[in-house]
Protein backbone atom coordinates (compact mmCIF):
# COMPACT_ATOMS: atom_id res chain seq x y z
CA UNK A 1 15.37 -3.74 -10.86
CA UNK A 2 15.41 -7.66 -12.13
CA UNK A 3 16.16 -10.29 -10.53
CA UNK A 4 17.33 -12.72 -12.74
CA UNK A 5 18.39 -15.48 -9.70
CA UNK A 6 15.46 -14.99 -7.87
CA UNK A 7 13.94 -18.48 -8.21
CA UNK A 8 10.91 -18.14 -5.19
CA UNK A 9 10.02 -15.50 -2.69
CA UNK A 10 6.67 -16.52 0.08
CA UNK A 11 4.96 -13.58 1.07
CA UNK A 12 3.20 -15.17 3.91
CA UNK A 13 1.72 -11.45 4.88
CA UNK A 14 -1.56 -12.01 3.02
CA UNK A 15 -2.50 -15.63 4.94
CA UNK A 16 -2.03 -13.33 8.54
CA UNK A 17 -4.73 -12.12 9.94
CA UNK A 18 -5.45 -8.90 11.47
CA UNK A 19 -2.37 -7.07 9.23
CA UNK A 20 0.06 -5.78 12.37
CA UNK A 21 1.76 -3.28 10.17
CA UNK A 22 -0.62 -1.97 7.44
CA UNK A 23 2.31 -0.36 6.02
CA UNK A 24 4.39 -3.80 5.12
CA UNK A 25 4.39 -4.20 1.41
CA UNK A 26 2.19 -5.57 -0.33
CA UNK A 27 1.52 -7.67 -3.44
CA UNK A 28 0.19 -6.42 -6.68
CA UNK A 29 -0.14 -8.21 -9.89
CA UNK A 30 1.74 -11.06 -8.52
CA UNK A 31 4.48 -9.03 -7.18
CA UNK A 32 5.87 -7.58 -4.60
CA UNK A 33 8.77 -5.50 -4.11
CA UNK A 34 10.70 -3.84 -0.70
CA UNK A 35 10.45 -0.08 0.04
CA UNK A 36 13.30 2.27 -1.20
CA UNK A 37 14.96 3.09 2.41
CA UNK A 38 16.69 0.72 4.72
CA UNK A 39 14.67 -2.09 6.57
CA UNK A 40 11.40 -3.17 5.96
CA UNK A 41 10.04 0.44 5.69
CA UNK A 42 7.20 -1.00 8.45
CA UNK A 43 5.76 0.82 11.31
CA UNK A 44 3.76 -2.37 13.72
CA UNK A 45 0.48 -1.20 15.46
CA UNK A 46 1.83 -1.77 18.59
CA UNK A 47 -1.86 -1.75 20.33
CA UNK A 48 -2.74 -4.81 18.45
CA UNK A 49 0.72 -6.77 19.19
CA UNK A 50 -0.98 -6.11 23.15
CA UNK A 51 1.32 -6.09 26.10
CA UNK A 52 4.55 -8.10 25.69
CA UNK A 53 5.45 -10.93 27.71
CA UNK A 54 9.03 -10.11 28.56
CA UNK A 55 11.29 -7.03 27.93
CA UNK A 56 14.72 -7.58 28.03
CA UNK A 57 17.04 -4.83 28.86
């Protein structure tokens, strides 16, 4: 699919450090595009996000 009114997109995954959800898209060839499905198509490693702080019910 083109974008033709896309004028800037800032993948700010690659200047993160470790990668929480190795399954996040990534760029390739200057590009890079959202899975097919709904959302973000991500799965976080929860034991590297650690204990949270507060859960809110």
């Amino acid at each position: 699919m083109k974008f033709a009114r896309v004028l800037n997109v800032c993948d700010l995954s690659g200047y993160v450090s470790p990668r929480i959800a190795k399954s996040g898209p990534v760029r390739a060839n200057g590009r890079i595009t959202p899975p097919d499905g709904p959302g973000l198509g991500i799965t976080p490693d929860r034991d590297l996000l650690g204990t949270p702080d507060l859960i809110l019910d």
